[in-house]
PDB file of N, CA and C in Angstrom:
ATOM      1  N   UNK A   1      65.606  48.275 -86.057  1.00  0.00           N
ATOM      2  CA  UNK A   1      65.630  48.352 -84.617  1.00  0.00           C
ATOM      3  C   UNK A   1      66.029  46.978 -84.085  1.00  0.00           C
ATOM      4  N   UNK A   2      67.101  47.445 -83.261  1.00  0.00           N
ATOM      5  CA  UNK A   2      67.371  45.814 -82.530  1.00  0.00           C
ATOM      6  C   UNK A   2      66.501  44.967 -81.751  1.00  0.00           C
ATOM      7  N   UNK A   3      66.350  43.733 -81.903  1.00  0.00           N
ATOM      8  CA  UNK A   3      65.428  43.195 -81.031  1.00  0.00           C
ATOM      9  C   UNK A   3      65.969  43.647 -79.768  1.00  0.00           C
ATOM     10  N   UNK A   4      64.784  43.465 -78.812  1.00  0.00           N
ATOM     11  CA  UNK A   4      65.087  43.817 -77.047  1.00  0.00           C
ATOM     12  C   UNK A   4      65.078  42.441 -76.656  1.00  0.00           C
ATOM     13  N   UNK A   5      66.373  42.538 -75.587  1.00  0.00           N
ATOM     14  CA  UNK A   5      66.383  41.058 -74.639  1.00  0.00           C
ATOM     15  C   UNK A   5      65.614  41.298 -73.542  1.00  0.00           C
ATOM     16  N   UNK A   6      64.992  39.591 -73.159  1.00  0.00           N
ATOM     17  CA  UNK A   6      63.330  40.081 -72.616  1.00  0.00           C
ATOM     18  C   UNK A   6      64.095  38.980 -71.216  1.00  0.00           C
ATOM     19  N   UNK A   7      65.192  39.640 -70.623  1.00  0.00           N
ATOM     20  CA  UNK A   7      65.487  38.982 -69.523  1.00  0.00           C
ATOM     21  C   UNK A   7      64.870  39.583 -67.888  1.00  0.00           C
ATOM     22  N   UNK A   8      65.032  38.690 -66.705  1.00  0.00           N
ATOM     23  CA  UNK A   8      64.741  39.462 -65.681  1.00  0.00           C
ATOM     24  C   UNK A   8      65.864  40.135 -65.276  1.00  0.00           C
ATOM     25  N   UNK A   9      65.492  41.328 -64.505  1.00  0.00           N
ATOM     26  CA  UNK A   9      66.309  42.555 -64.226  1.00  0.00           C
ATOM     27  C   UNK A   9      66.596  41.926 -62.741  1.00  0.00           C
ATOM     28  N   UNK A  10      67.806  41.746 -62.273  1.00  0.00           N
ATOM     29  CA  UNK A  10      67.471  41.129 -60.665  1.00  0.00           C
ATOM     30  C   UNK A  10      68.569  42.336 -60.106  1.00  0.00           C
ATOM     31  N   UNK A  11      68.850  43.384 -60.321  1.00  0.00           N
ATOM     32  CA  UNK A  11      69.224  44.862 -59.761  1.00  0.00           C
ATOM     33  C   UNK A  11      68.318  45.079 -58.648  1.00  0.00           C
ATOM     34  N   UNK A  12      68.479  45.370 -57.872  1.00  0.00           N
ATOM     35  CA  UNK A  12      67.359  45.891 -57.006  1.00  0.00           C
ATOM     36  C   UNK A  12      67.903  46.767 -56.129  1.00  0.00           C
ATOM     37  N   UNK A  13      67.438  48.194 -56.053  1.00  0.00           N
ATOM     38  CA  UNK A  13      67.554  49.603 -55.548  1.00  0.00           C
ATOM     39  C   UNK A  13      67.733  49.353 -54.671  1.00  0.00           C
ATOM     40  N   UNK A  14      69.156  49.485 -53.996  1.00  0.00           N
ATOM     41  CA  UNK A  14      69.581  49.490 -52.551  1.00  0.00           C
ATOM     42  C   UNK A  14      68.417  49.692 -50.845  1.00  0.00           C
ATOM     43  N   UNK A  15      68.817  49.127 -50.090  1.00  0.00           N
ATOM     44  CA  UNK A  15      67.762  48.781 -49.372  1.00  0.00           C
ATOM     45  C   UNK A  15      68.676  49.036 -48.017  1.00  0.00           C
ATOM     46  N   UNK A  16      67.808  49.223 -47.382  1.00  0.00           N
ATOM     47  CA  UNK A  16      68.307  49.789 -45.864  1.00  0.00           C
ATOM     48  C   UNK A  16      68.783  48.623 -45.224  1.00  0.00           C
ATOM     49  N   UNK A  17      70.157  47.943 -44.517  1.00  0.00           N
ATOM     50  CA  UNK A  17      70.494  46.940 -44.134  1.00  0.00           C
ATOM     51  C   UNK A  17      69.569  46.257 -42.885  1.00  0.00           C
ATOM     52  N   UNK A  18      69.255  45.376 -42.902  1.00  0.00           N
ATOM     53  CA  UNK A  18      68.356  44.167 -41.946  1.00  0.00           C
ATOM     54  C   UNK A  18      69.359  44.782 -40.693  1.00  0.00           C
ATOM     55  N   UNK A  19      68.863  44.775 -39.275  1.00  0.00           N
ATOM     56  CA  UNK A  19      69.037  45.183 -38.110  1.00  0.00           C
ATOM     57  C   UNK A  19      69.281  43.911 -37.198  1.00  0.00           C
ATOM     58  N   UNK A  20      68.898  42.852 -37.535  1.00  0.00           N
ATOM     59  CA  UNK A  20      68.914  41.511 -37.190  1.00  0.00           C
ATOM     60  C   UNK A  20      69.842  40.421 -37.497  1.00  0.00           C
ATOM     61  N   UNK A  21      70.135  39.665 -36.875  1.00  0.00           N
ATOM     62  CA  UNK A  21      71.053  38.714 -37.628  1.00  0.00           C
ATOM     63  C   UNK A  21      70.145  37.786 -38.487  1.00  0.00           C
ATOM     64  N   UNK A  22      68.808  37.813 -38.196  1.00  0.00           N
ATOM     65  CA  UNK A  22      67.867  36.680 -39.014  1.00  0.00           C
ATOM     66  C   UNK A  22      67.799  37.522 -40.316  1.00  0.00           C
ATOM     67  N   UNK A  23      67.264  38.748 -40.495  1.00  0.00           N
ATOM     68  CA  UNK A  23      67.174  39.835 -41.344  1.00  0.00           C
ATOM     69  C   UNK A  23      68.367  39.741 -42.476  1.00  0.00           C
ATOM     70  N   UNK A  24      69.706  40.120 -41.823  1.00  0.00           N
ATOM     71  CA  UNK A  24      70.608  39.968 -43.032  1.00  0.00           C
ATOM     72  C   UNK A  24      70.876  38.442 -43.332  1.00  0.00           C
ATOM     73  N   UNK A  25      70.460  37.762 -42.457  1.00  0.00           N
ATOM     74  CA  UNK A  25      70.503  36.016 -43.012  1.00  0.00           C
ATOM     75  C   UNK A  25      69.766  36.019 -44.484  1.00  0.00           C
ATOM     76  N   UNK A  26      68.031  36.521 -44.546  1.00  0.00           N
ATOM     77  CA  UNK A  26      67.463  36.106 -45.060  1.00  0.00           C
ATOM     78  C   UNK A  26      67.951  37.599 -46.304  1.00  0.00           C
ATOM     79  N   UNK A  27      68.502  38.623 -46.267  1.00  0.00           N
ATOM     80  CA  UNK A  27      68.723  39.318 -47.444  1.00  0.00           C
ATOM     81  C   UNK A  27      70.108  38.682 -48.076  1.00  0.00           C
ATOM     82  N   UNK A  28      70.763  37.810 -47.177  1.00  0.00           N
ATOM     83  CA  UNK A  28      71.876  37.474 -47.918  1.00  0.00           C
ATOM     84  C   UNK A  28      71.418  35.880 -48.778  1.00  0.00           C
ATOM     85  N   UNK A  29      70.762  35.437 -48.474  1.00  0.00           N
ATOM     86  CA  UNK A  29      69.916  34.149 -48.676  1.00  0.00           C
ATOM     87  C   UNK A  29      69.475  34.142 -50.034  1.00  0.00           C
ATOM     88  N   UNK A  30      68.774  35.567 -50.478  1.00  0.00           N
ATOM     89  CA  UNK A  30      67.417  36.275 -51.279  1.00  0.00           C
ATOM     90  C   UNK A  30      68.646  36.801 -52.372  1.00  0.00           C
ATOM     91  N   UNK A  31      69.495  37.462 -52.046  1.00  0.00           N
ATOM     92  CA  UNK A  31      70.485  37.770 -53.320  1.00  0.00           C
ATOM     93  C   UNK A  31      71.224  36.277 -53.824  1.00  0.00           C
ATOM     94  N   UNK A  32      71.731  35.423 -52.969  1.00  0.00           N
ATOM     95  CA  UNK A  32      72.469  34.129 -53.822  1.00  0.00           C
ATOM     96  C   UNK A  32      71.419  33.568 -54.735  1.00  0.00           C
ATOM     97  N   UNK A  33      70.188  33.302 -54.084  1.00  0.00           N
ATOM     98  CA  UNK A  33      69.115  32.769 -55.191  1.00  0.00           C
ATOM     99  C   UNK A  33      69.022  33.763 -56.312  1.00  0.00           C
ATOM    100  N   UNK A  34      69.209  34.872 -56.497  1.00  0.00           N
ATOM    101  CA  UNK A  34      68.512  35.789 -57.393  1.00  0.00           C
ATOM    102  C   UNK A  34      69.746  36.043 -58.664  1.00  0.00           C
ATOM    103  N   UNK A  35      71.558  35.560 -57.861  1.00  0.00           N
ATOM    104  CA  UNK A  35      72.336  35.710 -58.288  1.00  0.00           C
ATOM    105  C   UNK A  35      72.510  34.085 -58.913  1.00  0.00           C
ATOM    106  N   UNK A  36      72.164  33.056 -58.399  1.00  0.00           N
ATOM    107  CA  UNK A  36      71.902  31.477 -58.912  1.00  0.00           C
ATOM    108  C   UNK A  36      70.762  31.798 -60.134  1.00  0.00           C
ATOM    109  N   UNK A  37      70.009  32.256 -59.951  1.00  0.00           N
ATOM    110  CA  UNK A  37      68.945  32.704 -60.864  1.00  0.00           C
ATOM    111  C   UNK A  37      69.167  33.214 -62.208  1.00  0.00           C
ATOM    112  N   UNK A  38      69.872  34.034 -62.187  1.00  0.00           N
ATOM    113  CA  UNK A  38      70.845  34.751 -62.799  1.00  0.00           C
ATOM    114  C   UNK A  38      71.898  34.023 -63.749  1.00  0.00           C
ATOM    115  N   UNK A  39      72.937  33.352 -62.974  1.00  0.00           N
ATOM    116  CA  UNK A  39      73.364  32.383 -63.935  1.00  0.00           C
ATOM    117  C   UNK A  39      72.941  31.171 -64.503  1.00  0.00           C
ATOM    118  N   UNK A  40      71.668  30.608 -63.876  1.00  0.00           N
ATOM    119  CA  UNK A  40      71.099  29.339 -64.731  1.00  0.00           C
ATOM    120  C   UNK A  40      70.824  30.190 -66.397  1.00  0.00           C
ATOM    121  N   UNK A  41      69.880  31.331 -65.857  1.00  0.00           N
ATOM    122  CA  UNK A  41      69.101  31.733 -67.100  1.00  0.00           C
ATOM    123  C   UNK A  41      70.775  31.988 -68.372  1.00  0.00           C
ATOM    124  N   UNK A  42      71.481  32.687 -67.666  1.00  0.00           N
ATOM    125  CA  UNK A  42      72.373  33.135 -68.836  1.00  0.00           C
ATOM    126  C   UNK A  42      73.384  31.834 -69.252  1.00  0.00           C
ATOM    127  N   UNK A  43      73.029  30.757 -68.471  1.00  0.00           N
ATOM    128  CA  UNK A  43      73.770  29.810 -68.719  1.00  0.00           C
ATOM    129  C   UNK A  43      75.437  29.413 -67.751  1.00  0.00           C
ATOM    130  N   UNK A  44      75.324  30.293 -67.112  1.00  0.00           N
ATOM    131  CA  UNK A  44      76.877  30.367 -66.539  1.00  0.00           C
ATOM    132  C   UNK A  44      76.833  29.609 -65.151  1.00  0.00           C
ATOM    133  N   UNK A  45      76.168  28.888 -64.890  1.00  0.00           N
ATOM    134  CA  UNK A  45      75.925  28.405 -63.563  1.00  0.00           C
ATOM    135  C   UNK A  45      76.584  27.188 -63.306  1.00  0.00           C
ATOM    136  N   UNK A  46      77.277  26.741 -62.225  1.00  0.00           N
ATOM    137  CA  UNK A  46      78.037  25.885 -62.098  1.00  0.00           C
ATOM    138  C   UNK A  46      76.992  24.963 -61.905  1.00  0.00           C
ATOM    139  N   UNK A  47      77.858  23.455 -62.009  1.00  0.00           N
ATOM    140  CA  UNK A  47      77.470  22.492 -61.946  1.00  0.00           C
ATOM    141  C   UNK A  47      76.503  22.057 -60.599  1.00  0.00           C
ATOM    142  N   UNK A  48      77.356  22.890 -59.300  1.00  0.00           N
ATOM    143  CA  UNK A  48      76.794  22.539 -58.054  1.00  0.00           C
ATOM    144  C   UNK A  48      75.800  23.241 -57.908  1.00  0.00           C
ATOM    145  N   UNK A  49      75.138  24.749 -58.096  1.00  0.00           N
ATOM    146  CA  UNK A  49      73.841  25.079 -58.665  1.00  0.00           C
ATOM    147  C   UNK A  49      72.669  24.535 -59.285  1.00  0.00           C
ATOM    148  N   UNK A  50      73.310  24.022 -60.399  1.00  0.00           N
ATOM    149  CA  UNK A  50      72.187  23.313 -61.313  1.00  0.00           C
ATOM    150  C   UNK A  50      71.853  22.349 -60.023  1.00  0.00           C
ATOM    151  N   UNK A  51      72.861  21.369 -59.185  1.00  0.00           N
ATOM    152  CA  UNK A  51      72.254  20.026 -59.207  1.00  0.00           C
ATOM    153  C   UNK A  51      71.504  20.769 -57.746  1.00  0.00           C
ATOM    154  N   UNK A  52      71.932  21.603 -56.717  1.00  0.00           N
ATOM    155  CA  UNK A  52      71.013  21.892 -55.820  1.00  0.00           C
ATOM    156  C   UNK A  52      69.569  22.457 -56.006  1.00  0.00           C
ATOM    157  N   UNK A  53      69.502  23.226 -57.307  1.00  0.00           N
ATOM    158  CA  UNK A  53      68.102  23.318 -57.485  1.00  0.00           C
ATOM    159  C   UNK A  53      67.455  22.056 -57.785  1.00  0.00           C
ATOM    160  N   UNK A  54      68.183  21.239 -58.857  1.00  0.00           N
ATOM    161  CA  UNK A  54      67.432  20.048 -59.477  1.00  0.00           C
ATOM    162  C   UNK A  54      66.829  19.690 -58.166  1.00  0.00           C
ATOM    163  N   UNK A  55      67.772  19.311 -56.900  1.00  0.00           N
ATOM    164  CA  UNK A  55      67.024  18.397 -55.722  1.00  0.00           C
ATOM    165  C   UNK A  55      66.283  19.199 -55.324  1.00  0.00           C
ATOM    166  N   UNK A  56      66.231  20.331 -54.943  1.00  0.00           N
ATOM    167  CA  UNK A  56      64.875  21.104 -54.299  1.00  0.00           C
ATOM    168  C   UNK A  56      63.641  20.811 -55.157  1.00  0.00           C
ATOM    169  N   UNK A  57      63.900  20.824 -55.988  1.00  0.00           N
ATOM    170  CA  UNK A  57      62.674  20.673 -57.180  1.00  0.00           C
ATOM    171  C   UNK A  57      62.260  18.906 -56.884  1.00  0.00           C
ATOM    172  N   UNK A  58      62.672  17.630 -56.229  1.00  0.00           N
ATOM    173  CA  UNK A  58      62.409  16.783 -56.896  1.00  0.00           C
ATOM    174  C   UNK A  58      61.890  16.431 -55.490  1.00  0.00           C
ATOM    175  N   UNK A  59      61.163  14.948 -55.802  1.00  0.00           N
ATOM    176  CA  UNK A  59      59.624  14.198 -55.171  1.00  0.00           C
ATOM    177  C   UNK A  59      60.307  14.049 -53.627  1.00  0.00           C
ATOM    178  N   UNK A  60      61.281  14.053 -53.677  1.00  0.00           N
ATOM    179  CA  UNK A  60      61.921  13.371 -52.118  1.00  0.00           C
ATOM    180  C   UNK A  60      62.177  14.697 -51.659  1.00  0.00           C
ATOM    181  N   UNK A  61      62.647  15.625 -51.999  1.00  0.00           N
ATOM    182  CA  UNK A  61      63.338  16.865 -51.255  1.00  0.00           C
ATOM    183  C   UNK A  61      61.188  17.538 -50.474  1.00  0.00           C
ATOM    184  N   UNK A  62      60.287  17.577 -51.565  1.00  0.00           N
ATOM    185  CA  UNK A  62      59.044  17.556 -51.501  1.00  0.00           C
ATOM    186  C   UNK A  62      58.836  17.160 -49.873  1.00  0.00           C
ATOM    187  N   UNK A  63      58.994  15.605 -49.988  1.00  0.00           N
ATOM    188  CA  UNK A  63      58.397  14.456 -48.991  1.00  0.00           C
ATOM    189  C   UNK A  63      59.016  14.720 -47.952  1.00  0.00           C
ATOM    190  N   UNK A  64      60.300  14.929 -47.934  1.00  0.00           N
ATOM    191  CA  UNK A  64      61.311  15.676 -46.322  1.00  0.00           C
ATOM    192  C   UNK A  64      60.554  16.738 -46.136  1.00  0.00           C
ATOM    193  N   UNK A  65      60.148  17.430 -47.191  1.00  0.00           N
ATOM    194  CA  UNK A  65      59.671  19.124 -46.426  1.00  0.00           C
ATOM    195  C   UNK A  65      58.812  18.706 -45.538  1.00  0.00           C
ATOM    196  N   UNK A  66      57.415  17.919 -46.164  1.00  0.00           N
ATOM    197  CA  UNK A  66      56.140  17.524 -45.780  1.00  0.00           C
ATOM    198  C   UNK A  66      56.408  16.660 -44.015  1.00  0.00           C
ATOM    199  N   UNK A  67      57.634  16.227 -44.121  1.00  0.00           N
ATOM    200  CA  UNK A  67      57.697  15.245 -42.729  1.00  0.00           C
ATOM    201  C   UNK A  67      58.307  15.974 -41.758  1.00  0.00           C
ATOM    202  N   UNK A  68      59.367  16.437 -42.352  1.00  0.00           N
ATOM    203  CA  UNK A  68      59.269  17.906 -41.394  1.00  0.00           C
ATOM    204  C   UNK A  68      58.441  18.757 -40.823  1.00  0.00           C
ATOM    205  N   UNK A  69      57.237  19.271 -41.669  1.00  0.00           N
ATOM    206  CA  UNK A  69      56.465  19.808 -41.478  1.00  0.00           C
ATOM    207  C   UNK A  69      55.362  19.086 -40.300  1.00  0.00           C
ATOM    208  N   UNK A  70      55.032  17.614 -40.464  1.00  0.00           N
ATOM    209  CA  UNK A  70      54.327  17.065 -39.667  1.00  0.00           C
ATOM    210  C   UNK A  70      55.167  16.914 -38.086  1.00  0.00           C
ATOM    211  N   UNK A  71      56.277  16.864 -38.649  1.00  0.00           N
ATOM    212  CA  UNK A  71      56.656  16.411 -37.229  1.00  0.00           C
ATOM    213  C   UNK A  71      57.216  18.049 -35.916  1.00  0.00           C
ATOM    214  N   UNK A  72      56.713  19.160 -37.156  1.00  0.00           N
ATOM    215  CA  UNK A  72      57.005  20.028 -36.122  1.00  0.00           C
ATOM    216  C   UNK A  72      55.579  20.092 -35.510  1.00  0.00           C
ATOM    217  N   UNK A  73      54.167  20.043 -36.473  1.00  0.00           N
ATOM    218  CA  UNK A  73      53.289  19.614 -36.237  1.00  0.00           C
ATOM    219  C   UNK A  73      53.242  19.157 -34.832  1.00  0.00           C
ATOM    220  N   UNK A  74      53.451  17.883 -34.994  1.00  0.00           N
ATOM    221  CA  UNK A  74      52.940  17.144 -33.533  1.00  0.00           C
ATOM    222  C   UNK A  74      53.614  17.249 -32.426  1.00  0.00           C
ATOM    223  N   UNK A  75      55.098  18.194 -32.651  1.00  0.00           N
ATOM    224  CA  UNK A  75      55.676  18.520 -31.162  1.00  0.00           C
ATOM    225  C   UNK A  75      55.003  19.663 -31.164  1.00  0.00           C
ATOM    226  N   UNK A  76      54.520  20.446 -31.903  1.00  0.00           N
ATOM    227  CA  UNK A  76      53.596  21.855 -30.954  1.00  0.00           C
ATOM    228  C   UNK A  76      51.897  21.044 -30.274  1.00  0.00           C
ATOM    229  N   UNK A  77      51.918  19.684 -31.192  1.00  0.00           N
ATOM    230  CA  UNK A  77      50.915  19.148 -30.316  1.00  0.00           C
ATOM    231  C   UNK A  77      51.097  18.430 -28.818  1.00  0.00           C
ATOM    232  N   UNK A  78      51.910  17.965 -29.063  1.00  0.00           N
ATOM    233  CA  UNK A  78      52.521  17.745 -27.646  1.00  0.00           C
ATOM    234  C   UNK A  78      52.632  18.202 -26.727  1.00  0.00           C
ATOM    235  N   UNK A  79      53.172  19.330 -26.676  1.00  0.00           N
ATOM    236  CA  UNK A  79      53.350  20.628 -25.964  1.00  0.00           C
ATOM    237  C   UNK A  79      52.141  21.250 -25.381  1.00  0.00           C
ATOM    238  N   UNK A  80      51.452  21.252 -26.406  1.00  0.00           N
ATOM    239  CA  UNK A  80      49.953  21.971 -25.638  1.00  0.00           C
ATOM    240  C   UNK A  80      49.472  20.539 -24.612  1.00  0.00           C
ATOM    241  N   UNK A  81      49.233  19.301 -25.212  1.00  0.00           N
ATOM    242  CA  UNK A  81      48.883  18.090 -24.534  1.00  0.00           C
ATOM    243  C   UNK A  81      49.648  18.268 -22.638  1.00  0.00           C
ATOM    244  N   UNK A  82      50.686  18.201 -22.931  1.00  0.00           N
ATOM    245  CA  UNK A  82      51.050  18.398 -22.003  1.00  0.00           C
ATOM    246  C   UNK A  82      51.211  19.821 -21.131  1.00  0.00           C
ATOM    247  N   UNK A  83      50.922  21.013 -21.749  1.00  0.00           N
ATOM    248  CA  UNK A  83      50.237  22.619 -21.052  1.00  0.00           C
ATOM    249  C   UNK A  83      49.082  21.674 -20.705  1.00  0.00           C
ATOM    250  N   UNK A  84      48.135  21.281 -21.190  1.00  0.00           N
ATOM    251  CA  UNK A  84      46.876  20.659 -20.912  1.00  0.00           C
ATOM    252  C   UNK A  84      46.742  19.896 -19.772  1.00  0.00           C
ATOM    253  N   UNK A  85      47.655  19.115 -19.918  1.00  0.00           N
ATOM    254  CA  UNK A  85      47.780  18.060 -18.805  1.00  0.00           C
ATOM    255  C   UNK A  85      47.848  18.778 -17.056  1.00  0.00           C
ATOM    256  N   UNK A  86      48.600  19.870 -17.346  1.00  0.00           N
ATOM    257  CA  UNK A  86      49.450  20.453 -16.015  1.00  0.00           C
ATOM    258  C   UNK A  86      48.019  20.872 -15.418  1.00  0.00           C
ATOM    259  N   UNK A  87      46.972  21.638 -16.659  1.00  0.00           N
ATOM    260  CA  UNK A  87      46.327  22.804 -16.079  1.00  0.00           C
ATOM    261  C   UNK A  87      45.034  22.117 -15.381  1.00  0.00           C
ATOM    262  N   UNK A  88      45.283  20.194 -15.894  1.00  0.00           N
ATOM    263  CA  UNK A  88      43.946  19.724 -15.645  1.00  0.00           C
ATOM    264  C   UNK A  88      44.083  18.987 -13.916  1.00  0.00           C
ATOM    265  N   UNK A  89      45.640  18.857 -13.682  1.00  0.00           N
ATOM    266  CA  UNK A  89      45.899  18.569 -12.391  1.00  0.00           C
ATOM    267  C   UNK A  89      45.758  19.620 -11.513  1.00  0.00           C
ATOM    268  N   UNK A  90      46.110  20.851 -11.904  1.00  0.00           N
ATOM    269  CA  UNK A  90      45.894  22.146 -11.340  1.00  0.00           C
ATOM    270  C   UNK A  90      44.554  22.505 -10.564  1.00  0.00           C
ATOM    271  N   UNK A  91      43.739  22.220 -11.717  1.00  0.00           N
ATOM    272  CA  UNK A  91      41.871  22.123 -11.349  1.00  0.00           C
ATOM    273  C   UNK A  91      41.597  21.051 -10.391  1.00  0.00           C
ATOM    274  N   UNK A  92      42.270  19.487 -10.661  1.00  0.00           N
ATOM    275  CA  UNK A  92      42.144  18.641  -9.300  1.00  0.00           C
ATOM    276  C   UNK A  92      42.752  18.718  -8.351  1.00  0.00           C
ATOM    277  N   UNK A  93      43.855  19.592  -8.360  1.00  0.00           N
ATOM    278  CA  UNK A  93      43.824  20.063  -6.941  1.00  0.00           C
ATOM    279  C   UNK A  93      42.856  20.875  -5.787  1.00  0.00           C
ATOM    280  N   UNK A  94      42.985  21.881  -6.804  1.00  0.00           N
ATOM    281  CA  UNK A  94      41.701  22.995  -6.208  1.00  0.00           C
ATOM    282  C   UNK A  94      40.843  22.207  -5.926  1.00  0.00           C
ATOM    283  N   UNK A  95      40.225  21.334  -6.685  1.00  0.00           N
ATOM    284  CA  UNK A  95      38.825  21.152  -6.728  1.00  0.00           C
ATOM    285  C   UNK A  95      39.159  19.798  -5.443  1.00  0.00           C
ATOM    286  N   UNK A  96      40.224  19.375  -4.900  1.00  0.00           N
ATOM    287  CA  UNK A  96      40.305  18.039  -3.723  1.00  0.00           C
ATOM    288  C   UNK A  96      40.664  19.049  -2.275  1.00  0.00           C
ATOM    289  N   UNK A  97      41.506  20.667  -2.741  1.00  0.00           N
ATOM    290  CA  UNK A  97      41.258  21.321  -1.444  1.00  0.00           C
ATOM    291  C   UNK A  97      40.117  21.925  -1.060  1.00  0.00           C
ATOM    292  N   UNK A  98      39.110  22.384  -2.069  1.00  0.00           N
ATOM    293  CA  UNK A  98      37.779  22.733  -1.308  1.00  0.00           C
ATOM    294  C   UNK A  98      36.686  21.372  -1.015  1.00  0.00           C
ATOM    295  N   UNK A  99      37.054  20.334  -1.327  1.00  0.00           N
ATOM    296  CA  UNK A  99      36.412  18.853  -1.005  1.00  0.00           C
ATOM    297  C   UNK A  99      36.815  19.270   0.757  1.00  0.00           C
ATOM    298  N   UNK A 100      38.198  19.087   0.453  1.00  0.00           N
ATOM    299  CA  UNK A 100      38.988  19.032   2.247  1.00  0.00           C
ATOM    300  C   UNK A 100      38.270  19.783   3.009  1.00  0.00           C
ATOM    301  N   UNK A 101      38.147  21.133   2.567  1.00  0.00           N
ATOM    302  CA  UNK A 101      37.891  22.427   3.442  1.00  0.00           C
ATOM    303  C   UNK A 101      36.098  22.465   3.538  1.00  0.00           C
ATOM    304  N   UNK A 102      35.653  21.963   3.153  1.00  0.00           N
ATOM    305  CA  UNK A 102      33.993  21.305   3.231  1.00  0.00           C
ATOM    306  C   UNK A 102      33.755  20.212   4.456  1.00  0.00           C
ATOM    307  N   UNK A 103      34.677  19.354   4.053  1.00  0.00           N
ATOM    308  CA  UNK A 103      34.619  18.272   5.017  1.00  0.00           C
ATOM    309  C   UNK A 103      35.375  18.850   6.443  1.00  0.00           C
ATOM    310  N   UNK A 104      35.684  19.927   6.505  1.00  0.00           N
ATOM    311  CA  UNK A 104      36.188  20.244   7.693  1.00  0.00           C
ATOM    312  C   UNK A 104      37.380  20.070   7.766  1.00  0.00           C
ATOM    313  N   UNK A 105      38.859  19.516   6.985  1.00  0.00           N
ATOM    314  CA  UNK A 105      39.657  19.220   7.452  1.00  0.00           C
ATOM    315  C   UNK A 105      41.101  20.052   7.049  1.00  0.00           C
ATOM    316  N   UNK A 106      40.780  20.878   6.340  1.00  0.00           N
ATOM    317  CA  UNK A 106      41.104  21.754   5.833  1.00  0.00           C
ATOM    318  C   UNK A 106      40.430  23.614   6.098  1.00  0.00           C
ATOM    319  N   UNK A 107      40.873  24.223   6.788  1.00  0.00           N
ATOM    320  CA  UNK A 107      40.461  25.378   6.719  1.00  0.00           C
ATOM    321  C   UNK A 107      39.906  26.161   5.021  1.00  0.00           C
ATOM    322  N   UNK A 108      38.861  26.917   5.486  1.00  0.00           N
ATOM    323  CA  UNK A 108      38.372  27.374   3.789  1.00  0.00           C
ATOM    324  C   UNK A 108      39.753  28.221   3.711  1.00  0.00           C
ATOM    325  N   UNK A 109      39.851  27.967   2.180  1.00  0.00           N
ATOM    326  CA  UNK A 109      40.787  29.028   1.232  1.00  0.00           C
ATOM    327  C   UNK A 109      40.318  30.520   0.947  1.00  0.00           C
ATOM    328  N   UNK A 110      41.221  31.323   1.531  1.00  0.00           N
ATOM    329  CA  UNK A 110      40.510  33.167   1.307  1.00  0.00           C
ATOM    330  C   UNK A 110      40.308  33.264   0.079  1.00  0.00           C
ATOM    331  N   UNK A 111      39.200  33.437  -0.197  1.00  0.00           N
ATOM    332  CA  UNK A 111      38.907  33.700  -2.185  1.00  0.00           C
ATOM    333  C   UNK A 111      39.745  35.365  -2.280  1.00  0.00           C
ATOM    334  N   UNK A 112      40.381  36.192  -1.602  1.00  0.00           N
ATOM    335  CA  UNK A 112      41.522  36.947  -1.778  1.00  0.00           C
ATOM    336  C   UNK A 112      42.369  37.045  -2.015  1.00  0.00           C
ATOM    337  N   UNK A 113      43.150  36.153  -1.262  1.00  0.00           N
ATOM    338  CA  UNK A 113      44.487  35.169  -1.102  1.00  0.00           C
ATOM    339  C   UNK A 113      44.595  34.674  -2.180  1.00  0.00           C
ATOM    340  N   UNK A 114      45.419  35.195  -3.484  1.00  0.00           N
ATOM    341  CA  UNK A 114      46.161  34.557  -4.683  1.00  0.00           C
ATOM    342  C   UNK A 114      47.206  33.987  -4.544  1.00  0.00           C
ATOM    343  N   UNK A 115      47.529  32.534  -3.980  1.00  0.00           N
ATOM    344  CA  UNK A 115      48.840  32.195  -4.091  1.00  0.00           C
ATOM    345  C   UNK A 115      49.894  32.912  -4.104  1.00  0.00           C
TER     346      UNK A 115
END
C-alpha cells in the first residue's frame, strides 16, 4: 500500500459570493494566503512570498502592529475626552441658566420645552 501524503487540503466547497466590497476584499485576501500557503508547503513559492511572510513573522513587523494598535487606542481616547469635554460644558451651561433664572434675571426654563 502506498504511503498517503499527509498534506493540507486548501479546496474549499464553493461559497456564496460576499455582497460587500469589504466581504469579497476579505474572501479574496483568505484564498491568496491559502494559495501562498500552498506553494511554500510544496515548495513552489516565489521569492517575493517567502520574503513577505518572513517580515510578517519578524520582531519589527510585531512592534508596528503593537504601535498601531496603541495609537488607534488613544485617538478613540481622545475622542471620547473630547465627547466628554462638550457634555461637561453642556451641564455648565444649564446649570449657569438656572443660577440666572433663580436670581431673577433670566426667566425660569419650561421643564417641557426641549430645545
Amino acid at each position: 500500500m502506498p504511503a498517503r501524503k499527509r498534506g493540507v487540503k486548501l479546496d474549499r466547497t464553493p461559497r456564496k459570493p460576499a455582497t460587500t466590497p469589504e466581504g469579497r476584499e476579505n474572501e479574496l485576501v483568505s484564498q491568496a494566503v491559502d494559495l501562498a500557503e500552498k506553494q511554500i508547503r510544496s515548495g513552489t513559492a516565489s521569492s517575493q512570498v517567502i520574503t513577505h511572510f518572513l517580515k510578517l513573522g519578524s520582531t519589527r513587523e510585531r512592534l508596528e502592529q503593537e504601535r498601531l494598535e496603541h495609537e488607534n487606542e488613544l485617538t478613540r481616547v481622545k475622542i471620547e475626552a473630547l465627547e466628554s469635554q462638550k457634555r461637561v460644558e453642556e451641564l455648565y451651561m444649564e446649570a449657569l441658566t438656572a443660577m440666572r433664572s433663580y436670581a431673577g434675571d433670566l426667566p425660569a426654563p419650561d421643564p417641557d420645552d426641549e430645545n
